[in-house]
N, C-alpha and C. Protein backbone atom coordinates (compact mmCIF):
# COMPACT_ATOMS: atom_id res chain seq x y z
N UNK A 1 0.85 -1.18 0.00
CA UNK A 1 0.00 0.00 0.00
C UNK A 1 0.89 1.23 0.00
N UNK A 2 1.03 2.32 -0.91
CA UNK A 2 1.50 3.07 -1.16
C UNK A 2 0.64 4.47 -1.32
N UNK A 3 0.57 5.58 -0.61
CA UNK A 3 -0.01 6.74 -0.71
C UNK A 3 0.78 7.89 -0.94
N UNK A 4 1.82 7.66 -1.40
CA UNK A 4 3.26 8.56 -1.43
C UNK A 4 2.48 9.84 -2.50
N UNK A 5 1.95 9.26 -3.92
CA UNK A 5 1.21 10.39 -4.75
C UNK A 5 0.22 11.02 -3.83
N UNK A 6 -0.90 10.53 -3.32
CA UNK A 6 -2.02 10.86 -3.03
C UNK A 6 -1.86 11.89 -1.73
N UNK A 7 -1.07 11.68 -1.20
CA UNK A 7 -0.60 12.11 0.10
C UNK A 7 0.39 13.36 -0.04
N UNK A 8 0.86 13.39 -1.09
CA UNK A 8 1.92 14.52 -0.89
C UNK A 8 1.61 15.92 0.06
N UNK A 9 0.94 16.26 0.18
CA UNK A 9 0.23 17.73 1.56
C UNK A 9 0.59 16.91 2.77
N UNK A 10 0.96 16.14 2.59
CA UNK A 10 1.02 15.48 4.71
C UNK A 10 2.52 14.97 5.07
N UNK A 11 2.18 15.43 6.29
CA UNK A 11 4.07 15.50 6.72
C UNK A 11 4.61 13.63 6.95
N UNK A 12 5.83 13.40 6.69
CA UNK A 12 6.15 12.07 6.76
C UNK A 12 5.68 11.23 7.85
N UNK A 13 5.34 12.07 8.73
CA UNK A 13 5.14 11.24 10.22
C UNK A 13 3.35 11.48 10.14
N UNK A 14 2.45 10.55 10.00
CA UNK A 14 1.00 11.24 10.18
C UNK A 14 0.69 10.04 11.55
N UNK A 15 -0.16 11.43 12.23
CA UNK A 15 -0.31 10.61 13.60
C UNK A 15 -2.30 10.27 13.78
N UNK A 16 -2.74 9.34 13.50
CA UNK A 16 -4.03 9.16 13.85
C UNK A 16 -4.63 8.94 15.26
N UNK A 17 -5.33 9.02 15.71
CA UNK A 17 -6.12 8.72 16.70
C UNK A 17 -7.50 7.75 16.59
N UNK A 18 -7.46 6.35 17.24
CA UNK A 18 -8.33 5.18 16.89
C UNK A 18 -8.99 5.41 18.80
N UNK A 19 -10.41 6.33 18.71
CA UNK A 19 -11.58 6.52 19.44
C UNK A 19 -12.53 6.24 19.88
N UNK A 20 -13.32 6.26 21.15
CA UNK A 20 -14.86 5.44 20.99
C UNK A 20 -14.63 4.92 22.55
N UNK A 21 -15.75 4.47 23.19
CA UNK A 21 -16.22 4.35 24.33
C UNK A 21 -15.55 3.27 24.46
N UNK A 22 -15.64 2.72 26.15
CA UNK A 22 -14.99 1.60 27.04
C UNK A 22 -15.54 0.46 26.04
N UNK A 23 -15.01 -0.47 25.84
CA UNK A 23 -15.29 -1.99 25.38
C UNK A 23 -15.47 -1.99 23.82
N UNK A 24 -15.31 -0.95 23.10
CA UNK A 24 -15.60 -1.12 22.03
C UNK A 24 -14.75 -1.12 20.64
N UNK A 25 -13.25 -2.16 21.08
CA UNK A 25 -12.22 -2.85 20.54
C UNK A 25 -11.51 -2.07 19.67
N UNK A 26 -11.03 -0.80 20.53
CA UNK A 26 -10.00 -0.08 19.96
C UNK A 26 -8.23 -0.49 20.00
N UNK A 27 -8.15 -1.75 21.37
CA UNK A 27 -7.05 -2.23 21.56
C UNK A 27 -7.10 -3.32 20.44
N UNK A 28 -8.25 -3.71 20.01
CA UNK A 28 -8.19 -4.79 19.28
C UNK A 28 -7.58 -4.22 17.58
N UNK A 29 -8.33 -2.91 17.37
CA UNK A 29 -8.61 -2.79 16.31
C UNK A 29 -6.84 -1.97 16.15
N UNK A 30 -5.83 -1.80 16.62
CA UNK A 30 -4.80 -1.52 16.63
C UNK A 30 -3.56 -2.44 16.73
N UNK A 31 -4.39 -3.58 17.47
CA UNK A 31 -3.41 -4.51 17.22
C UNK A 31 -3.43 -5.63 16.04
N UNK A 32 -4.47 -5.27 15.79
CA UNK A 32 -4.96 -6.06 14.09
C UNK A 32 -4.02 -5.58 12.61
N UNK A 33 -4.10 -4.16 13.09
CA UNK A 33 -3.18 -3.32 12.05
C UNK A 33 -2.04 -3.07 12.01
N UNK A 34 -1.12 -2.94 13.12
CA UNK A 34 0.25 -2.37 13.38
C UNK A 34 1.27 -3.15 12.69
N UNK A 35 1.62 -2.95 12.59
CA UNK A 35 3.06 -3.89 11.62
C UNK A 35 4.04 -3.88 12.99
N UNK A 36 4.40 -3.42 13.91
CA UNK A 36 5.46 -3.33 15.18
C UNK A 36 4.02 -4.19 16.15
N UNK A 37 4.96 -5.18 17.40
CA UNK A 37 4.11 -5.36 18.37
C UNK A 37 3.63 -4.20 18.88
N UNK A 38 2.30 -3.95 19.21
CA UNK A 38 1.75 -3.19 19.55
C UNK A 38 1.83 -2.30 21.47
N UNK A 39 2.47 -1.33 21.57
CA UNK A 39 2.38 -1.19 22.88
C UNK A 39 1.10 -1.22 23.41
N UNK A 40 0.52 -1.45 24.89
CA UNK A 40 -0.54 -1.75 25.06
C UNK A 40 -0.78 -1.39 26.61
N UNK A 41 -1.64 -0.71 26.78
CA UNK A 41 -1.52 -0.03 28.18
C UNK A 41 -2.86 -0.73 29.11
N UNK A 42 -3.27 -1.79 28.75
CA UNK A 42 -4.54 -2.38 29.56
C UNK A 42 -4.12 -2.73 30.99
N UNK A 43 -5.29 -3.10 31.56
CA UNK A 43 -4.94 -3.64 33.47
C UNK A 43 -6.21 -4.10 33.20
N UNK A 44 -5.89 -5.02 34.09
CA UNK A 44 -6.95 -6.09 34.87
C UNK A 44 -7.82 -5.42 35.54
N UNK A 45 -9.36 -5.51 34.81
CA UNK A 45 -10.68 -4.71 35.54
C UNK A 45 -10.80 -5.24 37.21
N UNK A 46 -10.91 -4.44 38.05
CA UNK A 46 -10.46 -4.60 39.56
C UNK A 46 -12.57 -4.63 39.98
N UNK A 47 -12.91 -5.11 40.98
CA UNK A 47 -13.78 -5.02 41.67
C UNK A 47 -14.28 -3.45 41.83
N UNK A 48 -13.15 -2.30 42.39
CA UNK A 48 -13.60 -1.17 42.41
C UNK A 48 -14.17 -0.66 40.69
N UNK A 49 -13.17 -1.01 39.75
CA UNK A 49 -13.30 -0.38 38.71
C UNK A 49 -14.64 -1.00 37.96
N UNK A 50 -15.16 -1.85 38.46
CA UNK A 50 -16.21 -2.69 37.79
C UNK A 50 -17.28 -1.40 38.62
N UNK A 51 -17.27 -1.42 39.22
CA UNK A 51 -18.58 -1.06 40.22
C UNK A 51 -18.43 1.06 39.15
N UNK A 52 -17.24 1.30 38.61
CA UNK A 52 -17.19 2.42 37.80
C UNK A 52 -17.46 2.80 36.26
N UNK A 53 -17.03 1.82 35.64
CA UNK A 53 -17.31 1.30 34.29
C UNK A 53 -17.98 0.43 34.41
N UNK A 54 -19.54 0.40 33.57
CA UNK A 54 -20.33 -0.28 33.22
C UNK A 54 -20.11 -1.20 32.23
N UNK A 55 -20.48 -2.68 32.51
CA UNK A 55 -19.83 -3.80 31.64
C UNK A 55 -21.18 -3.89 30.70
N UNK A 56 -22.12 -3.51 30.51
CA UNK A 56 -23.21 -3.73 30.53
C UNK A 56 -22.92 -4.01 29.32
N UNK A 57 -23.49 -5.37 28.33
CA UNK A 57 -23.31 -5.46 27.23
C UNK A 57 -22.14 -5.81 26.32
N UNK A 58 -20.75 -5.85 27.36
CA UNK A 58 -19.25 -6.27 27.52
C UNK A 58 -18.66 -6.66 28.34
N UNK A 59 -20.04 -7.93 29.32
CA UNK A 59 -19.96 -8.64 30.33
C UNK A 59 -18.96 -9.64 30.17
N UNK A 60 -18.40 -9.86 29.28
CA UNK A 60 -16.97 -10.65 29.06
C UNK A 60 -15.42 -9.87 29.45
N UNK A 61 -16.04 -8.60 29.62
CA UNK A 61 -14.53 -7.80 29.19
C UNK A 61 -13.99 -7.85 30.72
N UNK A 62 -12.24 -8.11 30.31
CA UNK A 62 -11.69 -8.37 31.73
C UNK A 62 -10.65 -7.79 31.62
N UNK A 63 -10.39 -6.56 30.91
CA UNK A 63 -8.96 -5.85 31.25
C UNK A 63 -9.96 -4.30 30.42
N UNK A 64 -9.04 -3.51 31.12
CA UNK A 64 -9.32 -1.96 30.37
C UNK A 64 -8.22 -1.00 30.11
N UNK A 65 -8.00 -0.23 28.99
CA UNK A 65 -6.57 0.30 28.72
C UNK A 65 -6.65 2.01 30.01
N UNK A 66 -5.67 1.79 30.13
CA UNK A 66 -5.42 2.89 31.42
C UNK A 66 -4.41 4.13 30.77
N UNK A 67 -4.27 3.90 29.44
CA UNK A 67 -3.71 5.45 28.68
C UNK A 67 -3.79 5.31 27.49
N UNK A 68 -2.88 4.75 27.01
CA UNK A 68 -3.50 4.62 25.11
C UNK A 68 -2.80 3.59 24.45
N UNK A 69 -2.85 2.94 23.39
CA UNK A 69 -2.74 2.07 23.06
C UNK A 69 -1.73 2.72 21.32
N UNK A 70 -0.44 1.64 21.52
CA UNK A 70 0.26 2.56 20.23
C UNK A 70 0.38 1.87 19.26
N UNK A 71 0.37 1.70 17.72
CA UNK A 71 0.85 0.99 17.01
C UNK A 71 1.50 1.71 15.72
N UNK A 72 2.20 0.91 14.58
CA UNK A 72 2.59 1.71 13.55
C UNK A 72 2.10 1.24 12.19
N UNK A 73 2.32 2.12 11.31
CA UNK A 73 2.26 1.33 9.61
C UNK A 73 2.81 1.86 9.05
N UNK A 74 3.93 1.69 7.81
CA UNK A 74 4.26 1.95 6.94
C UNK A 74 3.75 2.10 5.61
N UNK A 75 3.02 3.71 5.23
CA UNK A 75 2.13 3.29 4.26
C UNK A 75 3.13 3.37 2.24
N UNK A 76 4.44 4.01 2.55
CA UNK A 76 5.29 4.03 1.40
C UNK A 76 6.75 4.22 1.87
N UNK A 77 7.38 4.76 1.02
CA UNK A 77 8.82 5.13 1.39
C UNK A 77 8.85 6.77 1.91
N UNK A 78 7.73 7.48 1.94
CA UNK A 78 7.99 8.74 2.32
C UNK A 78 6.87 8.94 3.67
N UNK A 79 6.04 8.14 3.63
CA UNK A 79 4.74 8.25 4.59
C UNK A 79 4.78 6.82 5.74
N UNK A 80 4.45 7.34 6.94
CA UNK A 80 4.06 6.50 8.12
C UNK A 80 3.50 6.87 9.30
N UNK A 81 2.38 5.91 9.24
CA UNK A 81 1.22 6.47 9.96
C UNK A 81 1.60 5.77 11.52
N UNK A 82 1.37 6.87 12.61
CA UNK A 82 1.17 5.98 13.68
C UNK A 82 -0.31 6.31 14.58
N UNK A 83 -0.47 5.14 15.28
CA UNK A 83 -1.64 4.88 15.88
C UNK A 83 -2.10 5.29 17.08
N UNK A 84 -2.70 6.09 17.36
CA UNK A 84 -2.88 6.27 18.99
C UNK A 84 -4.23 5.93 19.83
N UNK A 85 -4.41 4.51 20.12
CA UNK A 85 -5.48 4.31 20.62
C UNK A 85 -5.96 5.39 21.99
N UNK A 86 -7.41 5.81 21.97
CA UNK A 86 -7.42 6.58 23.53
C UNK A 86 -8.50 5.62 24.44
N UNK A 87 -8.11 5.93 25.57
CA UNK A 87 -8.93 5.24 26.70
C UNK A 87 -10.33 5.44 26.59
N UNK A 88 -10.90 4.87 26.63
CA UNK A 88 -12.27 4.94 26.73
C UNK A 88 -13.29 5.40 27.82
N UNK A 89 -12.47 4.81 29.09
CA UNK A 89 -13.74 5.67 30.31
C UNK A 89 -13.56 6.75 30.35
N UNK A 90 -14.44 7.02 31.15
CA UNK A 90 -14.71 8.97 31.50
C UNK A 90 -13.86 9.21 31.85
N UNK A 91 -13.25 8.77 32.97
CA UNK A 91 -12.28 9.09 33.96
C UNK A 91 -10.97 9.75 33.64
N UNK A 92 -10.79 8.70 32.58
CA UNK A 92 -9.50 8.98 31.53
C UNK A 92 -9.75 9.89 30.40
N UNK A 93 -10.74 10.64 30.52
CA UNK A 93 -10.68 11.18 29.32
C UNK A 93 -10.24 12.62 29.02
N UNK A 94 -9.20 13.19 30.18
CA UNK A 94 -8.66 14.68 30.15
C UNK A 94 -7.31 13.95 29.55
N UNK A 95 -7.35 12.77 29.21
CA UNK A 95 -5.73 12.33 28.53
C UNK A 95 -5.89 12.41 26.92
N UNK A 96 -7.27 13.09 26.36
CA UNK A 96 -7.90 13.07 25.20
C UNK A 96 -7.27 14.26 24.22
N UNK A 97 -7.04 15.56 25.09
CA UNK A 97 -6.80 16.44 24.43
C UNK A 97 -5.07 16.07 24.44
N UNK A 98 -4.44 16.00 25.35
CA UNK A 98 -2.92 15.76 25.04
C UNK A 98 -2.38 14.80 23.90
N UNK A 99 -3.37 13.85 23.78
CA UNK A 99 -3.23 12.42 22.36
C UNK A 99 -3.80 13.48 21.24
N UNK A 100 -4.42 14.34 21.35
CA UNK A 100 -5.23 14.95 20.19
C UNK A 100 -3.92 15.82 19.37
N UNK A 101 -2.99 16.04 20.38
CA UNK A 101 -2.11 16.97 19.91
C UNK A 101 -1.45 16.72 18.78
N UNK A 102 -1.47 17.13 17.53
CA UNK A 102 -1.04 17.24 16.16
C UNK A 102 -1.07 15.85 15.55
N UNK A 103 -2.48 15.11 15.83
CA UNK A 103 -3.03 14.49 15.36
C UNK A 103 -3.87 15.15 13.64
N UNK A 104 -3.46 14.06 13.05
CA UNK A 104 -4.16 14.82 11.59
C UNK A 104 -5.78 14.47 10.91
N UNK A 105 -6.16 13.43 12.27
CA UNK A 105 -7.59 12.66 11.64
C UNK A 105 -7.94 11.46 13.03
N UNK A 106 -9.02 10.96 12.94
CA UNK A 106 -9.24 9.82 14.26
C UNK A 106 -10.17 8.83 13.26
N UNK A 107 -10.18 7.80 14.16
CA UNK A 107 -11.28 6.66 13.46
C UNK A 107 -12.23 6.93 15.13
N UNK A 108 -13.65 7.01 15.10
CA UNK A 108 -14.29 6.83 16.12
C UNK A 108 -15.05 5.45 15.98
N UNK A 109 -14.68 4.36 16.99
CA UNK A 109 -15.31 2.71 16.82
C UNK A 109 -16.51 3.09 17.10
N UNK A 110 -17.53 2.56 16.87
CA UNK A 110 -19.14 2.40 17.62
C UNK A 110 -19.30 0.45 17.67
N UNK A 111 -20.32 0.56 18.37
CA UNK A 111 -20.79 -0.54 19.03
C UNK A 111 -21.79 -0.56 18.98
N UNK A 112 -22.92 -1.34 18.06
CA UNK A 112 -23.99 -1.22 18.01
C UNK A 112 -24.71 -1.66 18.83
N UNK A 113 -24.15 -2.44 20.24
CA UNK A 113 -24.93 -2.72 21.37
C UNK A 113 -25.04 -1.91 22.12
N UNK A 114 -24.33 -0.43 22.05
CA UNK A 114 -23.84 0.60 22.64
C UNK A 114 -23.37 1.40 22.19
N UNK A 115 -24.76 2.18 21.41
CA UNK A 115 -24.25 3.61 20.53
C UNK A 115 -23.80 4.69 21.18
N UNK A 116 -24.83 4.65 22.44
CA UNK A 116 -24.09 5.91 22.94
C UNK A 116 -22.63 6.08 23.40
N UNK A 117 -22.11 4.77 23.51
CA UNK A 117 -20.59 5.07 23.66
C UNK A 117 -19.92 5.74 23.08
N UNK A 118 -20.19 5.71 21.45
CA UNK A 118 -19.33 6.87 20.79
C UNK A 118 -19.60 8.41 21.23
N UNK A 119 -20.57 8.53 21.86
CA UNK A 119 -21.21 10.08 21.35
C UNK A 119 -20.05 11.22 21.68
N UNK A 120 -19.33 10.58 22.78
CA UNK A 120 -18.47 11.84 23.33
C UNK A 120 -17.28 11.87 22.35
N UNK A 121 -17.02 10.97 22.18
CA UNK A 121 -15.70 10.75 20.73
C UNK A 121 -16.34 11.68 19.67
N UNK A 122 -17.27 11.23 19.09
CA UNK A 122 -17.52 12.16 17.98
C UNK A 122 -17.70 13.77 18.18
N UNK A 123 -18.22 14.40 19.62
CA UNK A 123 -18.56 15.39 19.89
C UNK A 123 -17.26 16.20 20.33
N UNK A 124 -16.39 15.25 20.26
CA UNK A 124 -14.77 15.45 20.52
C UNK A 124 -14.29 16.30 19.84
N UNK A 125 -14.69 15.36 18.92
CA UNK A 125 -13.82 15.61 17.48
C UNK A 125 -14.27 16.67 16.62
N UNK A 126 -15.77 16.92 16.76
CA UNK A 126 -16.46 17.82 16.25
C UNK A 126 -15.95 18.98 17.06
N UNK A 127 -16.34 19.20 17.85
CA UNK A 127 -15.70 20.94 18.58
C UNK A 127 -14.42 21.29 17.99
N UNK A 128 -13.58 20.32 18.02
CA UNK A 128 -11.98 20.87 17.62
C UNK A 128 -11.35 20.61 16.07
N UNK A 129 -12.83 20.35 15.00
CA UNK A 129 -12.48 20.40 13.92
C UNK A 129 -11.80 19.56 13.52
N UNK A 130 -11.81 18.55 14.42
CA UNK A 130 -10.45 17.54 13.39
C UNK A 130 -10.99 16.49 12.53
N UNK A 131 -11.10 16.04 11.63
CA UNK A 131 -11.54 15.16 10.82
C UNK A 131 -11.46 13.98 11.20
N UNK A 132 -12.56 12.97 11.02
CA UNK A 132 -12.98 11.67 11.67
C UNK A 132 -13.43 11.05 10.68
N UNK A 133 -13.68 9.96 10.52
CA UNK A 133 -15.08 8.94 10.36
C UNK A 133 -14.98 8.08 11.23
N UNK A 134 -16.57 7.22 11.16
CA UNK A 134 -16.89 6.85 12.19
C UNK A 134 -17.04 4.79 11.37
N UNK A 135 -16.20 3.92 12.21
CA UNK A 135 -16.27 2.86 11.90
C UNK A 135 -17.13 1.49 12.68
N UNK A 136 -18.19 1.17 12.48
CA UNK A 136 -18.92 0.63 13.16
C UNK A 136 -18.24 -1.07 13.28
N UNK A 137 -17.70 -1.09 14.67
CA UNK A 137 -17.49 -2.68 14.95
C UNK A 137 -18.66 -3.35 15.06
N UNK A 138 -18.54 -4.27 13.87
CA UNK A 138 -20.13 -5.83 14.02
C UNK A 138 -19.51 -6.78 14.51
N UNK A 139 -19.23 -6.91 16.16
CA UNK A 139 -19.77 -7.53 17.21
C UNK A 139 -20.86 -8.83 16.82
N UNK A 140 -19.82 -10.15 16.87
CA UNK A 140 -20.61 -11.52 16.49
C UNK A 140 -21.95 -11.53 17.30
N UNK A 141 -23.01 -11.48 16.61
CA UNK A 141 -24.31 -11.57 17.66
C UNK A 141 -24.58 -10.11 18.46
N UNK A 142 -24.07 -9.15 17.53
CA UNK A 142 -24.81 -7.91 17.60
C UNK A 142 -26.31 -7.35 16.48
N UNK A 143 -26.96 -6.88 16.43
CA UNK A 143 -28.06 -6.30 15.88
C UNK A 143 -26.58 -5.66 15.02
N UNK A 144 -27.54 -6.35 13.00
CA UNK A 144 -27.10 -4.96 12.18
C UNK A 144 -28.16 -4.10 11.97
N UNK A 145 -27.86 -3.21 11.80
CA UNK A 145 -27.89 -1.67 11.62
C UNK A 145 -27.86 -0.97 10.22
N UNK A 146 -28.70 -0.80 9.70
CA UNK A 146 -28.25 0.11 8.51
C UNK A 146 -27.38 1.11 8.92
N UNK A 147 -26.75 1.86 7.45
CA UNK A 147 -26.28 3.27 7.61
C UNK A 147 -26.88 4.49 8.47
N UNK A 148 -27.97 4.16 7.64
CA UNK A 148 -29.42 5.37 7.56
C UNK A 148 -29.62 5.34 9.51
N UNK A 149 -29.71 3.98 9.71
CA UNK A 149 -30.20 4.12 11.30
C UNK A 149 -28.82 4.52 12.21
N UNK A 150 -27.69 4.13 11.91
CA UNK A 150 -26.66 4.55 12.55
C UNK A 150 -26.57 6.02 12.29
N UNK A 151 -26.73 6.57 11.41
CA UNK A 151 -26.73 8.01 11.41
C UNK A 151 -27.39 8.65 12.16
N UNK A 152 -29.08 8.38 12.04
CA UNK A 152 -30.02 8.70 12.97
C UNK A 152 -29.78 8.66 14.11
N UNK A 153 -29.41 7.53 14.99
CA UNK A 153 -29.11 7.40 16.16
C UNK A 153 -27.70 7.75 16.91
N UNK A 154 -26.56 8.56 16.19
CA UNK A 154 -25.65 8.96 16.68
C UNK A 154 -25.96 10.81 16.32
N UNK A 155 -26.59 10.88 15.45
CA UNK A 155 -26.65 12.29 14.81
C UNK A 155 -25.67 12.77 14.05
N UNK A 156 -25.24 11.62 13.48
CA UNK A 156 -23.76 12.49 12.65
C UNK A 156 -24.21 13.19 11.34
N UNK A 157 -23.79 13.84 10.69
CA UNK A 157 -23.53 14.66 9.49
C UNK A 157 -23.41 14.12 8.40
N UNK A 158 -23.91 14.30 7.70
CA UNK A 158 -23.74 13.72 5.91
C UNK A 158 -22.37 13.72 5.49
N UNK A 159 -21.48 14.64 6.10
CA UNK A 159 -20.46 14.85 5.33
C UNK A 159 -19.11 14.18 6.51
N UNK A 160 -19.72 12.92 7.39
CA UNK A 160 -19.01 12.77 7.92
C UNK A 160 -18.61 11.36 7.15
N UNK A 161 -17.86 10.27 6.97
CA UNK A 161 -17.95 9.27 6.28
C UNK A 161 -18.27 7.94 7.46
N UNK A 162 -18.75 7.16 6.85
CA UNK A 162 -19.61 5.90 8.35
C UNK A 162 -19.13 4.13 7.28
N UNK A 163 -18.69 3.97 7.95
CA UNK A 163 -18.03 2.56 7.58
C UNK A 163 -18.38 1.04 7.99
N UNK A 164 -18.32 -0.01 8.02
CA UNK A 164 -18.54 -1.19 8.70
C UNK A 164 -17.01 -1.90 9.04
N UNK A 165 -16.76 -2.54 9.50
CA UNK A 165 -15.23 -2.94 10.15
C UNK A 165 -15.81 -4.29 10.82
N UNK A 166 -14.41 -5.09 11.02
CA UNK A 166 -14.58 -6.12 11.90
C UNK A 166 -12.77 -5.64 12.65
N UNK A 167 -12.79 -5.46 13.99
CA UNK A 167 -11.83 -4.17 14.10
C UNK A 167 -10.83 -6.24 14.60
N UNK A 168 -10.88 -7.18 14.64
CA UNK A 168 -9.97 -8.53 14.72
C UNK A 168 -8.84 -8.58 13.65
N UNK A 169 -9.40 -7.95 12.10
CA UNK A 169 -9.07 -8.49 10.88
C UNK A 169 -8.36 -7.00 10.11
N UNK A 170 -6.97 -7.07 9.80
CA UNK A 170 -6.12 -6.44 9.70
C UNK A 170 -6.71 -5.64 7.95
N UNK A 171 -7.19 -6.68 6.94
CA UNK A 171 -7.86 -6.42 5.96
C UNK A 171 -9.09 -5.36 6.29
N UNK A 172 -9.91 -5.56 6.74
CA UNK A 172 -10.64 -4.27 7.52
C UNK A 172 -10.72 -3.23 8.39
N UNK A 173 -9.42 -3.46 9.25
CA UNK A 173 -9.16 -2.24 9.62
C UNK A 173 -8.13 -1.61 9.00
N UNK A 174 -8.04 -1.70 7.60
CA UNK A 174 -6.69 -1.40 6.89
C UNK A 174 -7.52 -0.87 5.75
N UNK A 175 -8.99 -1.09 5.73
CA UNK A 175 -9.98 -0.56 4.75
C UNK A 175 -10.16 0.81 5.94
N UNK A 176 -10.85 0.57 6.94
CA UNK A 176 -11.22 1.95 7.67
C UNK A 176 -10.36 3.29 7.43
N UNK A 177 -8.27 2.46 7.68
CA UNK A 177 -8.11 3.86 7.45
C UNK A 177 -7.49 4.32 6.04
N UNK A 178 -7.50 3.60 5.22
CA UNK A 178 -8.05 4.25 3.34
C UNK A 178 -9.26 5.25 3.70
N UNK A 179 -10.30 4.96 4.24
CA UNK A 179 -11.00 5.29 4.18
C UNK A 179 -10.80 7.15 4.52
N UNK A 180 -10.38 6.57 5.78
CA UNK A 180 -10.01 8.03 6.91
C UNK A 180 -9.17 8.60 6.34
N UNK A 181 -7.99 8.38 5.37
CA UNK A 181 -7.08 9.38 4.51
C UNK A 181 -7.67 9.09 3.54
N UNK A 182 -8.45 9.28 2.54
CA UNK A 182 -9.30 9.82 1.62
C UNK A 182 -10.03 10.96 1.69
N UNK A 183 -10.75 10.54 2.89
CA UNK A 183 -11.86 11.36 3.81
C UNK A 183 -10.79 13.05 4.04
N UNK A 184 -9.59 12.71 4.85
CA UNK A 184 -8.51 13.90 5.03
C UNK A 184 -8.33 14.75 3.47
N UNK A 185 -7.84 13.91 2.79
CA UNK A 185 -7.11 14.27 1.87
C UNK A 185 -8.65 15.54 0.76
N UNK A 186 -9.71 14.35 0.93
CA UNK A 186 -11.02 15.50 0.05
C UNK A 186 -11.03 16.52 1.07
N UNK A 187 -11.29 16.15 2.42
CA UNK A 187 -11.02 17.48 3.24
C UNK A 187 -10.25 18.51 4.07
N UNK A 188 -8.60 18.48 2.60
CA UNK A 188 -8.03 19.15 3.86
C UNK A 188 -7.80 20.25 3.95
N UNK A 189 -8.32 21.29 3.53
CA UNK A 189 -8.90 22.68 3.41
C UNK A 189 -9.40 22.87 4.68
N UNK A 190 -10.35 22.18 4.91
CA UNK A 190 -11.38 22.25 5.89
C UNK A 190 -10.97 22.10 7.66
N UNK A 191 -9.63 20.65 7.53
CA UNK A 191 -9.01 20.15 8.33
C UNK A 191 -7.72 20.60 8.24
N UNK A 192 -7.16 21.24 8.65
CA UNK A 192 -5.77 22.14 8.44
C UNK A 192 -5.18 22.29 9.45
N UNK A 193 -5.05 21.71 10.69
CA UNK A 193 -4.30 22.15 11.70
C UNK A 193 -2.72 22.23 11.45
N UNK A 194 -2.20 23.35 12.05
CA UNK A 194 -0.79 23.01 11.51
C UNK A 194 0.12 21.53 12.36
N UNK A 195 0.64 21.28 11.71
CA UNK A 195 1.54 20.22 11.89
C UNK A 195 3.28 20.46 11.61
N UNK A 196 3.44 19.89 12.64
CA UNK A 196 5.22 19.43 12.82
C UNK A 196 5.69 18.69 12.32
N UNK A 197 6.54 18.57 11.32
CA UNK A 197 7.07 17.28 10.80
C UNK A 197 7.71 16.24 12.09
N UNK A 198 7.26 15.39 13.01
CA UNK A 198 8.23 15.17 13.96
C UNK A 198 9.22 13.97 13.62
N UNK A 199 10.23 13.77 14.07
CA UNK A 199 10.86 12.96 14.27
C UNK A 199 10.75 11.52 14.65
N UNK A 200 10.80 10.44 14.04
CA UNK A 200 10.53 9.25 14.65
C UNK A 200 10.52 8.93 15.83
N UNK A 201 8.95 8.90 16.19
CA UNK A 201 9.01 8.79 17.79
C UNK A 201 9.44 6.96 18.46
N UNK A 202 9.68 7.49 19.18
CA UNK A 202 10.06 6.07 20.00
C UNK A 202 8.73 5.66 20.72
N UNK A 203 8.61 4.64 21.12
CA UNK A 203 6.98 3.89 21.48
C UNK A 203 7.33 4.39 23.17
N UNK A 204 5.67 4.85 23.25
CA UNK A 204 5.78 5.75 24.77
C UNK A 204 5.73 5.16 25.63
N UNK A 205 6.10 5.02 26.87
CA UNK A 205 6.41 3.93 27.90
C UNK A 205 4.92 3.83 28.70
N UNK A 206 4.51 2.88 29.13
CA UNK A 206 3.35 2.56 30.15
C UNK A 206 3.62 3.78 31.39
């Protein structure tokens, strides 16, 4: 996969952000894609933290990421994208704007057992202008969903782009973010924050 033409406006280092409420397989959907083992900041859901985060509907889930989750890709010889999963509970979520920092685009996951999980991700992303789409994880033995009703029920925008994913499978989450630099690239007039060319970062410590 090569975006070296298509991409020329974006600095060598592009940093994404992969978004969306507690349980709704953003560690997954990063470690599906990364070409480097993936750093991974989860802990073992504790008795207190259960009784804080609601499992409701991700009554299986037994670890939760406690800062962000990192991975990389190489998309040519001049371009490489890295990954910044963000935490999902409330609690953690003043660690949102510091990951946001010279970020050029996000994927926001949804959960169709649990739409409202995205809402604050997208409403995120919306205040501070940064360009998103929104990738719906289908969850084996979840309710599908049309487009039309996922739109309705999150309230997103026509001009936002809305996807389907299976966030396990490296082939689909490798479609989401084609998707999400397409999406940048038609809008980056619109999405312009300035950016730093940075330096190859080193993977951030737990």
């Amino acid at each position: 996969m090569d975006f070296a033409h298509d991409c020329d406006p974006f600095p060598a280092a592009v940093k994404v952000l992969i978004a969306g409420g507690f349980g709704v397989g953003k560690t997954t959907f990063v470690g599906a894609v990364s070409e480097i083992e993936p750093l991974s900041t989860e802990e073992l859901l504790t008795q207190i933290s259960r009784a804080t985060d609601s499992l409701e509907g991700v009554e299986g889930k037994a670890t939760t990421t406690v800062a962000m989750d990192f991975g990389r890709i190489t998309l040519g010889a001049r371009h490489v994208l890295y990954l910044f999963g963000t935490p999902g509970q409330e609690r953690f979520w003043f660690m949102w704007d510091e990951l946001c920092e010279g970020a050029l685009g996000a994927v926001v996951l949804a959960d169709t057992r649990r739409l409202d999980q995205c809402f604050a991700a997208v409403d995120f992303f919306e205040r501070r202008g940064l360009g998103f789409i929104v990738a719906v994880n289908e969850f084996e033995g979840a309710h599908r969903y049309t487009h039309e009703e996922v739109r309705a029920a999150v309230d997103l925008g026509a001009d936002v782009p809305l996807v389907m994913c299976d966030a396990r499978h490296a082939s689909s989450t490798t479609e989401v973010l084609v998707n999400l630099v397409r999406h940048l690239i038609e809008t980056r007039n619109e999405h312009a924050p300035e950016v730093v060319r940075p330096h190859e970062p080193s993977a951030p410590h737990p």
